[in-house]
Structures are given as C-alpha cells and as structure tokens.
Protein backbone atom coordinates (compact mmCIF):
# COMPACT_ATOMS: atom_id res chain seq x y z
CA UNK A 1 -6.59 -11.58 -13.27
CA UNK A 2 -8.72 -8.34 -13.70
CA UNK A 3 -10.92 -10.45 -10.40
CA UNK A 4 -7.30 -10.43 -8.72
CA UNK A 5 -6.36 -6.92 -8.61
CA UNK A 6 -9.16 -6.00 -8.11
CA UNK A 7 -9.37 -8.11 -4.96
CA UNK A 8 -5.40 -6.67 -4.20
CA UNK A 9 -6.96 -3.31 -4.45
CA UNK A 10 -9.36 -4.11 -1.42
CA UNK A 11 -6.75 -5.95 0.48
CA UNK A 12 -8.37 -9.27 0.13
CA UNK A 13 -5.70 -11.23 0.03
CA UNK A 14 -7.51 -14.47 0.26
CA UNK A 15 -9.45 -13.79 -2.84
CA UNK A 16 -6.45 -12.46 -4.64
CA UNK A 17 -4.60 -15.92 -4.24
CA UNK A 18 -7.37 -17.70 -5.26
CA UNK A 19 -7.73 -15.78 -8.47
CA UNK A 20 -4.17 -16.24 -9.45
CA UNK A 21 -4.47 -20.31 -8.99
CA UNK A 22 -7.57 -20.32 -10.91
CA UNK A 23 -5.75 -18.49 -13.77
CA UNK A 24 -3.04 -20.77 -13.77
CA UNK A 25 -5.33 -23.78 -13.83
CA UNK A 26 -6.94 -22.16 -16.79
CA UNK A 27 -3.93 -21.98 -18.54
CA UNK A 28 -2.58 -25.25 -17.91
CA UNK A 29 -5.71 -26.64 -19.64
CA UNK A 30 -5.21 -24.51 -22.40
CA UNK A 31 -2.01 -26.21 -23.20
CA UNK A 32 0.39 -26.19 -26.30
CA UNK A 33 0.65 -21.91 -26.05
CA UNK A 34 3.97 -21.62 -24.47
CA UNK A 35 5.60 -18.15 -26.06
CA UNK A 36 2.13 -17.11 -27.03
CA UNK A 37 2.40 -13.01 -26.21
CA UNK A 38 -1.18 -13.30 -24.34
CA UNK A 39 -0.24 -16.12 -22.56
CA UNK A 40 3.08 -14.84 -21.37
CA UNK A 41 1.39 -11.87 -20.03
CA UNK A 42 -0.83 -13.81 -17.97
CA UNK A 43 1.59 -15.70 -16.58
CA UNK A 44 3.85 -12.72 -15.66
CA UNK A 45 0.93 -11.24 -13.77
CA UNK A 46 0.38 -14.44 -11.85
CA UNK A 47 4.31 -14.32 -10.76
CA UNK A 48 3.44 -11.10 -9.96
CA UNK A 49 0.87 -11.56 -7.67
CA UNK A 50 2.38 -14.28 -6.43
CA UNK A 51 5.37 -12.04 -5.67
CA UNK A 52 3.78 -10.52 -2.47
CA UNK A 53 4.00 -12.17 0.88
CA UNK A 54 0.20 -12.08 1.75
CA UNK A 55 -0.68 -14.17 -1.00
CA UNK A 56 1.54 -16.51 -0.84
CA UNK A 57 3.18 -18.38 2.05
CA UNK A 58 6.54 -18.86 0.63
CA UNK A 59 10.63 -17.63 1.75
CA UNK A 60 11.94 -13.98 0.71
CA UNK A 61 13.36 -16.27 -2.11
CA UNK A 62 11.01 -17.39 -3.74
CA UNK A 63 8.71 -14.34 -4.04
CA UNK A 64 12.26 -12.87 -5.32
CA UNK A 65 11.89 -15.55 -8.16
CA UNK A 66 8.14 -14.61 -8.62
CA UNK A 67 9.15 -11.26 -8.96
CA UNK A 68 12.33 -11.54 -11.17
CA UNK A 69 9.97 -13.90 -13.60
CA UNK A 70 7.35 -11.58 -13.68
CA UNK A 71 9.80 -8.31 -15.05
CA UNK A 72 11.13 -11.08 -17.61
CA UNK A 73 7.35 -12.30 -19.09
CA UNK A 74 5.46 -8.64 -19.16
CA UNK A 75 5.61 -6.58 -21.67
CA UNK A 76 6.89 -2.88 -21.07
CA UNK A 77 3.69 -1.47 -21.06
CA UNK A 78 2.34 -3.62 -18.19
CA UNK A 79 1.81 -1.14 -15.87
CA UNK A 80 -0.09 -3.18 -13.02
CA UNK A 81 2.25 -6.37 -13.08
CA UNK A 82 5.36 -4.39 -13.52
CA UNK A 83 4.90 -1.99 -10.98
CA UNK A 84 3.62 -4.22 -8.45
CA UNK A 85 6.30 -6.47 -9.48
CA UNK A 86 8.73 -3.91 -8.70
CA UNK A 87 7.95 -2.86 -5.48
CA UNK A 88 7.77 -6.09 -4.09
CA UNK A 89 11.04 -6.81 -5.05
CA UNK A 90 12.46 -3.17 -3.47
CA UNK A 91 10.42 -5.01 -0.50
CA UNK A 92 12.12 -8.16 -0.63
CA UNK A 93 15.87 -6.47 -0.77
CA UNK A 94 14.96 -4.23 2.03
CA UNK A 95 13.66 -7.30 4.18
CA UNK A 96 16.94 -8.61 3.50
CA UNK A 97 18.39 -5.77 4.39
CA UNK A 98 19.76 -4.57 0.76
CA UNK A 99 18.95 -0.75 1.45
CA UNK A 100 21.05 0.14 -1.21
CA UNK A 101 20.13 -2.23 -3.64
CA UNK A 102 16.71 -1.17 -3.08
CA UNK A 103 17.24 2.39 -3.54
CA UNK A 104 18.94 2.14 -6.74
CA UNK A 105 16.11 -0.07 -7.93
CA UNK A 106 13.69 2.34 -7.55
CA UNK A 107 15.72 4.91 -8.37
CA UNK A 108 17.41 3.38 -11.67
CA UNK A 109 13.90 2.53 -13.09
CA UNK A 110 12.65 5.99 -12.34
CA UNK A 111 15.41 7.47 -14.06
CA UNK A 112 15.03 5.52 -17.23
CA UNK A 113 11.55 6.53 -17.35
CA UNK A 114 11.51 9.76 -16.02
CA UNK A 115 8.84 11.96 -14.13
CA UNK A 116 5.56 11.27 -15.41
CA UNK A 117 2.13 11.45 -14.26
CA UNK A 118 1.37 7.98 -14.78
CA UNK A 119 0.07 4.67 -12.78
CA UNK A 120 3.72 3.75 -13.17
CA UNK A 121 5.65 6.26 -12.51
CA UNK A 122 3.54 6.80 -9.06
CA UNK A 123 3.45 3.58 -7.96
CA UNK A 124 7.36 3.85 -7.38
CA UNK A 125 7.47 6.98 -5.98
CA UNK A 126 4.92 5.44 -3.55
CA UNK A 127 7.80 2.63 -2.87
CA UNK A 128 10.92 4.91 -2.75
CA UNK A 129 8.62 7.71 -0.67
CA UNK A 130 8.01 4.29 2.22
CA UNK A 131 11.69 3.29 1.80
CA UNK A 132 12.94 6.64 2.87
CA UNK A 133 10.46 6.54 5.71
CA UNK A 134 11.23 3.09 6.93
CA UNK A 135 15.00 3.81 6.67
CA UNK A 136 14.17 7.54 8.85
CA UNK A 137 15.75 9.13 6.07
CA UNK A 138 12.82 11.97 6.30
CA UNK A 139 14.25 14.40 4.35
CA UNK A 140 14.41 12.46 1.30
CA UNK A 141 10.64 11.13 2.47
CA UNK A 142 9.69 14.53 2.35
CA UNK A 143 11.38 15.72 -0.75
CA UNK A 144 10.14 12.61 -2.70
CA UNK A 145 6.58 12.46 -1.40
CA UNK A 146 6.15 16.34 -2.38
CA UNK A 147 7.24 15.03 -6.09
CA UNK A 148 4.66 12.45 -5.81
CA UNK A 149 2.03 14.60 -4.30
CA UNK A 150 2.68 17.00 -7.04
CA UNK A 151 2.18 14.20 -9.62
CA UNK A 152 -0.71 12.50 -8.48
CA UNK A 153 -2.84 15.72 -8.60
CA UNK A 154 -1.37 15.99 -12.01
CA UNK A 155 -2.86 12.21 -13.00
CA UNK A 156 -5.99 13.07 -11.66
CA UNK A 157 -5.72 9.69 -9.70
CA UNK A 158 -7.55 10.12 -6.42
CA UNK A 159 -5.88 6.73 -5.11
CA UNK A 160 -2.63 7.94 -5.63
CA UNK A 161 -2.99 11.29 -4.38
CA UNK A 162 -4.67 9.83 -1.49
CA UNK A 163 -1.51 7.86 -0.89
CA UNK A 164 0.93 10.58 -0.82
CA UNK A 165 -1.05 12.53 1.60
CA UNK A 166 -0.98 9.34 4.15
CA UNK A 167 2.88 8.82 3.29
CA UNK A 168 3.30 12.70 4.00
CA UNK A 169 0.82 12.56 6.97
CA UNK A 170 3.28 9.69 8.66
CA UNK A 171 6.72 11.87 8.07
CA UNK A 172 4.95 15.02 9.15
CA UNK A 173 3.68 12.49 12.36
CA UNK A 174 7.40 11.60 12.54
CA UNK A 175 8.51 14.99 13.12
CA UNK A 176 6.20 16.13 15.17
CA UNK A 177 4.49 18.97 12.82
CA UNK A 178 1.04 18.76 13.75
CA UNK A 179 -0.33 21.29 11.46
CA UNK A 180 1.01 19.46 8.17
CA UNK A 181 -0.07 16.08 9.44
CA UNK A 182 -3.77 17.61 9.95
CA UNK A 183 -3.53 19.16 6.83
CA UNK A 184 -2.61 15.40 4.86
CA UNK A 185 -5.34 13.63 7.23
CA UNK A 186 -7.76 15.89 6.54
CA UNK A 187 -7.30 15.46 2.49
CA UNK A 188 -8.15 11.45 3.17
CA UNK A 189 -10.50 11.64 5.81
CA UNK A 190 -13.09 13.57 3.55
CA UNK A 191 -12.92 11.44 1.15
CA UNK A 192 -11.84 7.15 2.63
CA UNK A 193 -13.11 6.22 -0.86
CA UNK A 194 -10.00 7.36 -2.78
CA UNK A 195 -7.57 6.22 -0.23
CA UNK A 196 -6.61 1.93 0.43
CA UNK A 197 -7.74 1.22 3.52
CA UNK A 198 -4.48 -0.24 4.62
CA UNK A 199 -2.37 2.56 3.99
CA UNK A 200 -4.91 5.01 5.47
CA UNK A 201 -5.00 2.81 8.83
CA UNK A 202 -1.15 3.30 9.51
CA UNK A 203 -1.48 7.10 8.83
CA UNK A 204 -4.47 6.69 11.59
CA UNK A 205 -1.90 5.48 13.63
CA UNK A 206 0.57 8.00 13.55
CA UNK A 207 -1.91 10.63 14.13
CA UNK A 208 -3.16 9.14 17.24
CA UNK A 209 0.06 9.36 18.17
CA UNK A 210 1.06 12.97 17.31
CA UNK A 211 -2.88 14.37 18.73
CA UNK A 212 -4.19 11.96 20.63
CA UNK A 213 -3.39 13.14 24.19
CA UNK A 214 -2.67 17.09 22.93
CA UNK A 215 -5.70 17.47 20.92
CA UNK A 216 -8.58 15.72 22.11
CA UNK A 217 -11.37 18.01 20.09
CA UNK A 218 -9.85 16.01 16.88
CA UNK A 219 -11.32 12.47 18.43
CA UNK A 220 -14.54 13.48 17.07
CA UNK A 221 -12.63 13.24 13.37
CA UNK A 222 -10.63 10.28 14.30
CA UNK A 223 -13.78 8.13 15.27
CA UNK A 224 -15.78 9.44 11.96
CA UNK A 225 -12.72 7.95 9.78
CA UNK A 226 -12.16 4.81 11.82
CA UNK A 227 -15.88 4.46 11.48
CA UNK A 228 -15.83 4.71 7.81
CA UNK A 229 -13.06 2.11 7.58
CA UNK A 230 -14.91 -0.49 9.75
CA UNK A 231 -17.78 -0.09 7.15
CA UNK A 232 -15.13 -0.55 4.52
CA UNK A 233 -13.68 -3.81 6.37
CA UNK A 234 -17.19 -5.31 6.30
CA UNK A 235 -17.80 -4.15 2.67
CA UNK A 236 -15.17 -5.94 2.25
CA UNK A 237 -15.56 -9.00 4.29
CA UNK A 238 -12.12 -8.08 5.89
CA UNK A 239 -11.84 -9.13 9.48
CA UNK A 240 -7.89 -8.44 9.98
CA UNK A 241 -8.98 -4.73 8.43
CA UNK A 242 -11.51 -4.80 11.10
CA UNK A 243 -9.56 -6.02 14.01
CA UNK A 244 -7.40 -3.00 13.30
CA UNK A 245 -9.95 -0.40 13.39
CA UNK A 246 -10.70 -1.62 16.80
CA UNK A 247 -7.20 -1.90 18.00
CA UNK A 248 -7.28 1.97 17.06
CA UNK A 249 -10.08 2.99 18.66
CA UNK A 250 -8.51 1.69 22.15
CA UNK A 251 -5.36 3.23 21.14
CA UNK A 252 -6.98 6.30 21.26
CA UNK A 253 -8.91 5.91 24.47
CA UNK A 254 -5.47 5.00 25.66
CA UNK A 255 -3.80 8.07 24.82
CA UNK A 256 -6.94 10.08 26.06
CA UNK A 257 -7.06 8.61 29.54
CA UNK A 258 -9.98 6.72 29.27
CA UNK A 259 -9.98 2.58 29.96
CA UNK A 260 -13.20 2.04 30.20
CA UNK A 261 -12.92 1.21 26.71
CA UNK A 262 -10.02 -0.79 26.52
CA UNK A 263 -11.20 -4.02 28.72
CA UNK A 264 -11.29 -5.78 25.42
CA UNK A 265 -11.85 -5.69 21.59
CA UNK A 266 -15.45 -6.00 20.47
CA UNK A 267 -16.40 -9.72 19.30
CA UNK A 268 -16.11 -9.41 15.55
C-alpha cells in the first residue's frame, strides 16, 4: 500500500490499481484475520484507493461504497486513507450533483477537527478550495485557498503549499488578475518538484489563457515549466501526462499566432 500511494502521488494510476489488487490477494491468503486492527486498516486503504475513478472502472456508486467502507475500517488517525477517502466522496456527490451535500462534508469534518497544519486538515481545504472553484463561487475559492495557503507554509509541506498556489493561480486566472496569477505560477514554476504534476498542468492552462496572447515575453517561462513536466511524465513513464504537455505547448502557439506548430502533436 506504501507502493500505491506512492504510485497515486505520481499519477500512475495503472500502478496504483495494481498495488491495491496485489494487497488484497495478499490478504486473502492470509486468511482467518477478519477484525484484526492491522488487517482492517489495510483493507480500508484498499477501499480507499479503490474509491477514485482512475483506478477503478466502476459507477459513481460503487466508488461511493468504496469510499463509505473505507471511513468505516480506518482508524481516526489514518490520515492518507481518510483524507483521500474523503475527497473522493465530496467528488462523487458533486458528480452527482449534491453541491450541498458536498459542502457540508467538507465543511462538517473541518469543523470537528478544526484548523490545523496537518496532512489532514490540508488535504480538505484542497477539496473545499476546488469545490468553490468548480461551482464559480470565487470568493469563497479565494477566502478558503488564502486559509490553506496560510497553513501549508505553516506545515512546512512543499506539496501542499504548492497546491494552494496552483488552486489560487486558477481563481486569480478566473478573474482576470494577472499580477496574482504570476505571482502563484511563479511560486511552482521554480520549484515543479514540490508541486503534482496534474494539478500544476491545469494551472498551466489557465495561465495560457490569462497571458498567452497579452504577454508573450512570459512564453520563455511557460516552455521552461512545460519542459520540466514532460521530463516528469517520462520519469514517470506517464504518456497521458505527456500528451498534455504537448497539447499545451500548441495551446500556446495558438494563442500567440503561430501554427506552424500546431500541424500535429509530436509522436510520443
């Protein structure tokens, strides 16, 4: 399971769903340990896993099941399965479209727990911070992502701070504030390392949009982080990661005038 998060961490969903079948098959030859507090725990980090839609090819329902058994089998203190648990199911309900619901998911559990600068704690801020965006609510984005921002640093987690500033980057994007989404790109472009990949492409995005045709000195940046993220997509054996870099690189020559780069995607 430590193989699987690890593999979640890089996006590799492939590997991730193969680590959570070999720990069930694992446990299924262990046999005769049902209720076993080890055991339990293992299994609520396979539901878990197993709760996301990119590792497993099942209905909104049944990763809602995977979820909803996972929260019942951890143990409080499980901060990776419980968290990841959780925001999967505030994705489910808002795929269903439960905005609501989802809010006061987030926001319940946060409550109960209150503001700390811990793996937990962050990780749903990170959830509530994307439901406000998704939802346009950008206020509320704003307000929360400045909370999690704020926290992060606290933590001294570079991945988390690294996600704020692309969540903040996208509202600021949104609104059309160019200096505060140069100011959040800029914190993850010097440093891709403490940043997922797949967050930091969609804040890519976003800035292409916002600078792309108004501010073409900043291509020079643009291409330097794309560039780092291709190396990171073939670090990681990730050709969907990779795919996207290039997509990004012609939707910047797009937006810049220039099609004699967008005849077609590279063969990858």
């Amino acid at each position: 399971m430590v193989q699987c998060w690890l593999a979640e961490l890089r996006s590799q969903w492939a590997v991730m769903r193969k680590c959570a079948d070999q720990a069930e098959r694992l446990l299924q030859r262990s046999g005769g340990h049902a209720g076993v507090t080890p055991v339990q725990t293992v299994q609520g980090e396979i539901a878990a896993a197993r709760s996301y839609y990119l590792v497993t090819n099942t209905s909104l329902a049944q990763q809602q099941a995977a979820a909803e058994q996972a929260l019942a089998l951890l143990p409080a203190d499980h901060v990776q399965g419980r968290g990841f648990a959780l925001i999967n199911l505030a994705r489910i309900y808002r795929w269903q479209g439960r905005l609501a619901e989802t809010e006061l998911l987030l926001e319940n559990v946060l409550a109960e727990r209150g503001l700390h600068p811990d793996a937990l704690t962050l990780r749903l801020l990170n959830a509530l911070t994307l439901h406000y965006v998704y939802t346009m609510a950008l206020d509320r984005a704003e307000q929360t992502g400045q909370i999690y921002l704020a926290l992060a640093q606290e933590s001294g987690l570079k991945l988390s701070q690294g996600f704020a500033h692309s969540v903040l980057g996208c509202v600021a994007c949104l609104r059309n504030q160019v200096e505060q989404a140069e100011r959040h790109f800029n914190a993850n472009a010097g440093d891709l390392q403490a940043v997922r990949a797949a967050v930091l492409l969609v804040q890519v995005y976003f800035y292409i949009l916002l600078v792309g045709r108004r501010k073409t000195e900043r291509s020079h940046a643009i291409d330097a982080a794309l560039d780092r993220l291709a190396q990171l997509a073939r670090q990681y054996g990730s050709t969907e990661m990779l795919r996207t870099v290039e997509a990004l690189r012609v939707h910047l020559a797009l937006q810049q005038g220039d099609n004699r780069h967008c005849r077609r995607l590279p063969a990858l």
